[in-house]
Protein backbone atom coordinates (compact mmCIF):
# COMPACT_ATOMS: atom_id res chain seq x y z
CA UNK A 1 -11.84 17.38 -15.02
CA UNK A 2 -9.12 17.72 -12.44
CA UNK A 3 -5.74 15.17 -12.23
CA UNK A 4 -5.30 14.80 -9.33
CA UNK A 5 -1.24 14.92 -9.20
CA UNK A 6 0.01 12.76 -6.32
CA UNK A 7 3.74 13.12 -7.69
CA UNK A 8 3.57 16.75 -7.36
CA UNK A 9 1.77 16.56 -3.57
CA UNK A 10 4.39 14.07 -2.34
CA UNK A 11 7.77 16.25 -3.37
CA UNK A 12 5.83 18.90 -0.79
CA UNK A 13 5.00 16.45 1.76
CA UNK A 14 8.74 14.72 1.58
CA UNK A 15 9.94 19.02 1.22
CA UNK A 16 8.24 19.44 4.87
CA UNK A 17 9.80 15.87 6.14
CA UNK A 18 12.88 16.98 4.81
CA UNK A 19 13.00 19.99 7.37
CA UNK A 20 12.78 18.03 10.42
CA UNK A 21 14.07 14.55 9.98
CA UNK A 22 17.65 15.43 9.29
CA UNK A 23 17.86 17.40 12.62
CA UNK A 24 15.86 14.29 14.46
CA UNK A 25 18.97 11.89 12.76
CA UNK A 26 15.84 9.51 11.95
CA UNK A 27 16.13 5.88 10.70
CA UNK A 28 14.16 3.58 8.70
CA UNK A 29 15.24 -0.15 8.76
CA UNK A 30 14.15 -1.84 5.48
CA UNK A 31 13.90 -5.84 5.56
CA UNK A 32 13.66 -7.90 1.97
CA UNK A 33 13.39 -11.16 2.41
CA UNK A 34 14.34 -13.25 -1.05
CA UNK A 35 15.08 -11.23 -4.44
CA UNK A 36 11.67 -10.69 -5.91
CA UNK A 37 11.93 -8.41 -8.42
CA UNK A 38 8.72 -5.98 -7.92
CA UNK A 39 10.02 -6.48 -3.83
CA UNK A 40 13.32 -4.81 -4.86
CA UNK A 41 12.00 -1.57 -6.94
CA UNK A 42 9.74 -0.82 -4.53
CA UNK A 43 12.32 -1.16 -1.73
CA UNK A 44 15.21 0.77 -4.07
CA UNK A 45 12.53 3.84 -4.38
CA UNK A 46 11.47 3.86 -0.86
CA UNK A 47 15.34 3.96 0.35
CA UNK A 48 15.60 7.31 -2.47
CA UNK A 49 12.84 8.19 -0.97
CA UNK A 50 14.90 8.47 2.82
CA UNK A 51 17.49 9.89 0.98
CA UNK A 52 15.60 12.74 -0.25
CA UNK A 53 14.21 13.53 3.04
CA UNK A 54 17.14 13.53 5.06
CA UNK A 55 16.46 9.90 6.43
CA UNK A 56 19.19 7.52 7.32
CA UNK A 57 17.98 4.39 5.14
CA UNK A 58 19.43 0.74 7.22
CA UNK A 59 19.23 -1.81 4.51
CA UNK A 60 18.88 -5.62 5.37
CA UNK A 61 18.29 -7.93 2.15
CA UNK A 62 18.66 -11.58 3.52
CA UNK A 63 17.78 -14.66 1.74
CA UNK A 64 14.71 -16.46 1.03
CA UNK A 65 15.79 -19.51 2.73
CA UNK A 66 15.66 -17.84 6.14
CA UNK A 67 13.93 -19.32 8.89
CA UNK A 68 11.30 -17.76 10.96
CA UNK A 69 13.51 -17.70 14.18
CA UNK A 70 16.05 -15.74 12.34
CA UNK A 71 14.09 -13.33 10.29
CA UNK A 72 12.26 -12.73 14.38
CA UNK A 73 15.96 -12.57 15.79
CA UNK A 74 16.73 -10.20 13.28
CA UNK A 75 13.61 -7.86 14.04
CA UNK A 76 14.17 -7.82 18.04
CA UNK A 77 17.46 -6.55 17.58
CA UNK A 78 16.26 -3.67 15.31
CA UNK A 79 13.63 -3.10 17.77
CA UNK A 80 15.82 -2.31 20.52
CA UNK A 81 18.72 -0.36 18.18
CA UNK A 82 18.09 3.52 19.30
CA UNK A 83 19.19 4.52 15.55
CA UNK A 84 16.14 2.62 14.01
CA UNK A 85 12.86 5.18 14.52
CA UNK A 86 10.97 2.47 11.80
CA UNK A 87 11.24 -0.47 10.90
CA UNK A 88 9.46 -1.81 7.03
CA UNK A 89 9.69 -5.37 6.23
CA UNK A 90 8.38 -6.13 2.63
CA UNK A 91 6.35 -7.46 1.35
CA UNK A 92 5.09 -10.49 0.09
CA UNK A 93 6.92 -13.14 2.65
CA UNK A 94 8.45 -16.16 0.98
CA UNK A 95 5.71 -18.38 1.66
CA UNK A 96 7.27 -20.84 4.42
CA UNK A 97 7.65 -17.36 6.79
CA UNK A 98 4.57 -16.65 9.20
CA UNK A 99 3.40 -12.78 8.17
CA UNK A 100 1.69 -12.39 10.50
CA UNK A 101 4.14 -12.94 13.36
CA UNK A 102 6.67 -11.17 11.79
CA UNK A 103 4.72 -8.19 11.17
CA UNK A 104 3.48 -8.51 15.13
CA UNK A 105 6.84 -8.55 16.47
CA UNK A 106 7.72 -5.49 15.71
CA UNK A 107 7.49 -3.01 18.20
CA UNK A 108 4.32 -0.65 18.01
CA UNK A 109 6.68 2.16 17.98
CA UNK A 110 8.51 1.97 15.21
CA UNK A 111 5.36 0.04 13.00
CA UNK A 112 5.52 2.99 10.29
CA UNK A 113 3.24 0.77 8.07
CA UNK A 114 0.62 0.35 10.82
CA UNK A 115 0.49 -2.92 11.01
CA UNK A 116 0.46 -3.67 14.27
CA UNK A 117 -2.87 -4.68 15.88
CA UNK A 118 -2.32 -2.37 18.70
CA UNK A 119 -2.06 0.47 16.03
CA UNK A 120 -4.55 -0.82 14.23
CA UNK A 121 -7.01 -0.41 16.74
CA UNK A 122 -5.72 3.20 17.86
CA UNK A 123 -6.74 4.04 14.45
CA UNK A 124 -9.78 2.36 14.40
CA UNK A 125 -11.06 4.43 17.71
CA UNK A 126 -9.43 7.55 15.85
CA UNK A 127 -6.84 8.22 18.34
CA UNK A 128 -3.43 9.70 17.41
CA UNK A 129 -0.78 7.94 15.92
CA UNK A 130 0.49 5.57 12.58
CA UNK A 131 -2.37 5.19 9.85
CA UNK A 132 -1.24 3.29 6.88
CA UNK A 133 0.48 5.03 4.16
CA UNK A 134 -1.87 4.22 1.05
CA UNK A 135 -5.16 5.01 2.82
CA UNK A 136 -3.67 8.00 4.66
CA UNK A 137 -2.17 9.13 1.05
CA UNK A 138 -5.54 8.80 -0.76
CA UNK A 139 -7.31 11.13 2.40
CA UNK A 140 -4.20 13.53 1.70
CA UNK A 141 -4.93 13.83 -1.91
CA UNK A 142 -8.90 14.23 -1.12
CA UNK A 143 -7.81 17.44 1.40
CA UNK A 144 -4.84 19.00 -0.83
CA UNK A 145 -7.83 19.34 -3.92
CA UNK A 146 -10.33 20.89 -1.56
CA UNK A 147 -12.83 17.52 -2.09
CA UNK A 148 -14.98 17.16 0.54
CA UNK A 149 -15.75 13.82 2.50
CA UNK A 150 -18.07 14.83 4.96
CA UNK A 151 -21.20 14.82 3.90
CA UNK A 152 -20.71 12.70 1.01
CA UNK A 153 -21.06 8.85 -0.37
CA UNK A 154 -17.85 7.04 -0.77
CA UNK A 155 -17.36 3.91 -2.29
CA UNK A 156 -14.32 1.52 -1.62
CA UNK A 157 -14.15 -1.53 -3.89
CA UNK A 158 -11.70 -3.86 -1.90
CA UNK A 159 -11.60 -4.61 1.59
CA UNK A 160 -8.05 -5.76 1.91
CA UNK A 161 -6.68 -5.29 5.37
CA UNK A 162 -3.80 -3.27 3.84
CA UNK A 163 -6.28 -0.45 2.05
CA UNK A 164 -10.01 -0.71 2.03
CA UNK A 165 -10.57 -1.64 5.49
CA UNK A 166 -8.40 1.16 7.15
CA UNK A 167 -9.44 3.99 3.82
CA UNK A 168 -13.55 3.16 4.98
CA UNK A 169 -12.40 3.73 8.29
CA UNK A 170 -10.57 7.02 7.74
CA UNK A 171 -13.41 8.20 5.44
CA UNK A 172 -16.56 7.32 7.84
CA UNK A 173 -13.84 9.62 10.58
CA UNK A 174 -13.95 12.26 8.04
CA UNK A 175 -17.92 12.34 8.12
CA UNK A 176 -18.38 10.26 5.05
CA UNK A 177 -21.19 7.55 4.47
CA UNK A 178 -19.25 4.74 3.52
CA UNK A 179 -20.40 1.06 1.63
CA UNK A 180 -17.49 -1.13 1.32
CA UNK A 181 -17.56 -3.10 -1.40
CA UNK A 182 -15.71 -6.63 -2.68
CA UNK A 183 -16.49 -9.47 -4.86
CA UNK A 184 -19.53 -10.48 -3.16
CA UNK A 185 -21.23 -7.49 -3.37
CA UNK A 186 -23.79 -7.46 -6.11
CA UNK A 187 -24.91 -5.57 -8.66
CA UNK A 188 -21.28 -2.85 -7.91
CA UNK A 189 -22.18 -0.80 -10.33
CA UNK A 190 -25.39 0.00 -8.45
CA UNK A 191 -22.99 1.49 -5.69
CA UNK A 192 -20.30 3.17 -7.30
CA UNK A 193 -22.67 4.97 -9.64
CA UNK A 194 -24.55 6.75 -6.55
CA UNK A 195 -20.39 7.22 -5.07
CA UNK A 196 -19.64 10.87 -4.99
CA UNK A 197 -16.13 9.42 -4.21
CA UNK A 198 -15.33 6.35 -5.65
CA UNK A 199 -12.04 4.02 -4.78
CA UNK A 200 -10.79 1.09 -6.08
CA UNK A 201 -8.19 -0.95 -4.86
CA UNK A 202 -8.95 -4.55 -6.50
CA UNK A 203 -5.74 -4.89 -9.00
CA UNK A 204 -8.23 -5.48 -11.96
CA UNK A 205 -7.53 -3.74 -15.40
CA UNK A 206 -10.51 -2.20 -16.39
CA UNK A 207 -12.58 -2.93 -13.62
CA UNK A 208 -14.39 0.61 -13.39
CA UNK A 209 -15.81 1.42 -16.45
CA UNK A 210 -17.67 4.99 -17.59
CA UNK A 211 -20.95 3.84 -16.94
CA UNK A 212 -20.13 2.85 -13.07
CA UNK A 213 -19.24 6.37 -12.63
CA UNK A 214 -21.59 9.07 -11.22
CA UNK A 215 -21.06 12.14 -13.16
CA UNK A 216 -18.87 15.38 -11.23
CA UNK A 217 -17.30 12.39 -8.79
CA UNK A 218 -14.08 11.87 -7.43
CA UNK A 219 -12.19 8.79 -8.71
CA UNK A 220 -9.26 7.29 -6.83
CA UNK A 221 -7.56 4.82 -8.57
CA UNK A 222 -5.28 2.49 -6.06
CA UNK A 223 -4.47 -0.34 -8.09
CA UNK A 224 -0.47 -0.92 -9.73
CA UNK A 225 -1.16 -3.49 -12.21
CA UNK A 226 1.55 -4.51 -14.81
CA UNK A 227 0.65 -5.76 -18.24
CA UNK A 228 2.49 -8.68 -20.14
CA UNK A 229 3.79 -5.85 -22.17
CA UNK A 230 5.60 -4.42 -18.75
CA UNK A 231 2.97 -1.28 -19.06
CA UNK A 232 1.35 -0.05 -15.59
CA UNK A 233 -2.14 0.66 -15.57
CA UNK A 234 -4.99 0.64 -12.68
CA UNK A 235 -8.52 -0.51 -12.19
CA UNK A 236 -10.24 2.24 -13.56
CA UNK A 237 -10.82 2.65 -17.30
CA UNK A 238 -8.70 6.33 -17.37
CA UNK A 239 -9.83 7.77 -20.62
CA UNK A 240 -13.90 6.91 -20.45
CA UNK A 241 -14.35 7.53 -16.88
CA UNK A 242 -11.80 10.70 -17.17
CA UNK A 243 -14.84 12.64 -19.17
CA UNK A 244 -17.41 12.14 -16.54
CA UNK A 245 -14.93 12.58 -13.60
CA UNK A 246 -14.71 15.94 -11.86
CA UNK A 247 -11.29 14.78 -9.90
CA UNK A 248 -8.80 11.17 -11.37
CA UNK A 249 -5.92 10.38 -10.38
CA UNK A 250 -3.73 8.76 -12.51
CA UNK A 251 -2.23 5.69 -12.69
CA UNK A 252 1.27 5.88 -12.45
CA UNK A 253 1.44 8.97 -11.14
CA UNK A 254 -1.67 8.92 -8.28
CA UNK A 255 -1.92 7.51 -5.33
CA UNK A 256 1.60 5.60 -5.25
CA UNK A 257 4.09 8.37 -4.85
CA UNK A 258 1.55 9.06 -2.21
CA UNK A 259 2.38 5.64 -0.07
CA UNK A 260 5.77 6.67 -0.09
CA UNK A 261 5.72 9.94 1.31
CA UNK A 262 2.91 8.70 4.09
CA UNK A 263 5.99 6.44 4.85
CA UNK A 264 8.37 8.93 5.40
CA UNK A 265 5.70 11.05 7.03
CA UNK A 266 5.43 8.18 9.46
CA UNK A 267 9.23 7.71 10.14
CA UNK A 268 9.22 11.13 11.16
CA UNK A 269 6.54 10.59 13.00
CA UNK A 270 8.05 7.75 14.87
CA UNK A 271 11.20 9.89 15.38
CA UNK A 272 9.48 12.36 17.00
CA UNK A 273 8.15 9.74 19.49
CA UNK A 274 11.45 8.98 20.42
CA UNK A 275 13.35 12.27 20.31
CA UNK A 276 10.53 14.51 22.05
């Protein structure tokens, strides 16, 4: 059985950002709306994150009680500021602020999290440009270990906008035959035990047990959930289904440090956009 060590993949992949974003002077605008607390690490690592790659990080935290029209005037002016390659607004929205129309306003350019329905549907149609950072860190992950997706069945268990939509997507691109599954689907188990590459991305402790799992498969675990006791585990029951995996990744230590360097993968991305 094989960890799969996303920590150690991402240091390379920000190493190789590194090298070009500092002479590109790129720029991520980050946007946290309201002081949630899980909001604020992840926004604190991602802006390390810049730092260690040679990104210029633009920080706006602005209160929860701001109104639509100025969290929108906020995000034109970033869109047209030529020192902002991305811009990232976090989330969860305090609930009285319209997601979607904040995440649509910003310009398709600089939409590092490929959000955008315009990049949305480039992806979807396979043509260059953004892919979102968790699905494009779990198909990073799959290539850096030699596993192969063509050829192969993959099951996704979640079909959140954010991951399992866009990962089935990327997978069936790759040549994989793909069922998407979700808490409608009966009998799961029935699936993921046939999955030579299983992913879930439900945020359910213990979700994936031993006996879902086909013996020799992959196992990509996507889910951060936190414990009462503060502990971080993910959906898949590690030590069980670790003896009858080939390939696990761990949770922490998987697929998240993998998001992150997608993103700054992406920044650079959008810098070169504007630069070349």
């Amino acid at each position: 059985m094989t960890i799969l060590d996303g920590k150690a993949l991402a240091e390379k992949v920000k190493a190789e950002v590194r090298a070009e974003a500092e002479r590109l002077k790129a720029g991520l605008a980050v946007v946290l709306v309201g002081e949630d607390p899980a909001s604020q690490i992840y926004v604190r690592g991602k802006e390390r994150d810049c730092g260690e790659c040679g990104i210029q990080s633009f920080s706006h935290r602005i209160p929860a009680e701001t109104t639509q029209a100025e969290l929108l005037a906020l995000l034109a002016e970033l869109n047209e500021d030529p020192k902002i390659d991305g811009i990232l607004v976090q989330l969860p929205l305090p609930g009285h602020l319209d997601t979607r129309q904040v995440l649509e306003s910003i310009r398709p350019d600089k939409d590092v999290d490929c959000f955008h329905p315009l990049n949305v549907g480039k992806m979807t149609l396979g043509r260059e440009g953004f892919r979102p950072c968790t699905p494009a860190g779990v198909m990073e992950l799959l290539a850096a270990y030699d596993i192969p997706v063509r050829g192969k069945r993959c099951v996704v268990i979640g079909r959140s906008s954010l991951v399992g939509q866009p990962l089935s997507t990327l997978l069936t691109q790759a040549d994989g035959t793909v069922s998407l599954c979700h808490s409608k689907t009966p009998d799961l188990a029935a699936y993921t035990r046939e999955a030579d590459i299983l992913v879930s991305a439900v945020g359910r402790t213990g979700l994936v047990t031993a006996d879902m799992v086909k013996p020799g498969a992959a196992v990509i675990d996507v889910a951060m959930n936190r414990g009462p006791d503060g502990k971080l585990s993910g959906d898949v029951d590690f030590g069980p289904v670790s003896e009858k995996a080939a390939f696990i990744t761990p949770v922490p230590g998987g697929v998240g440090p993998m998001t992150r360097a997608m993103l700054m993968r992406s920044v650079l991305y959008a810098a070169k956009l504007h630069r070349e």
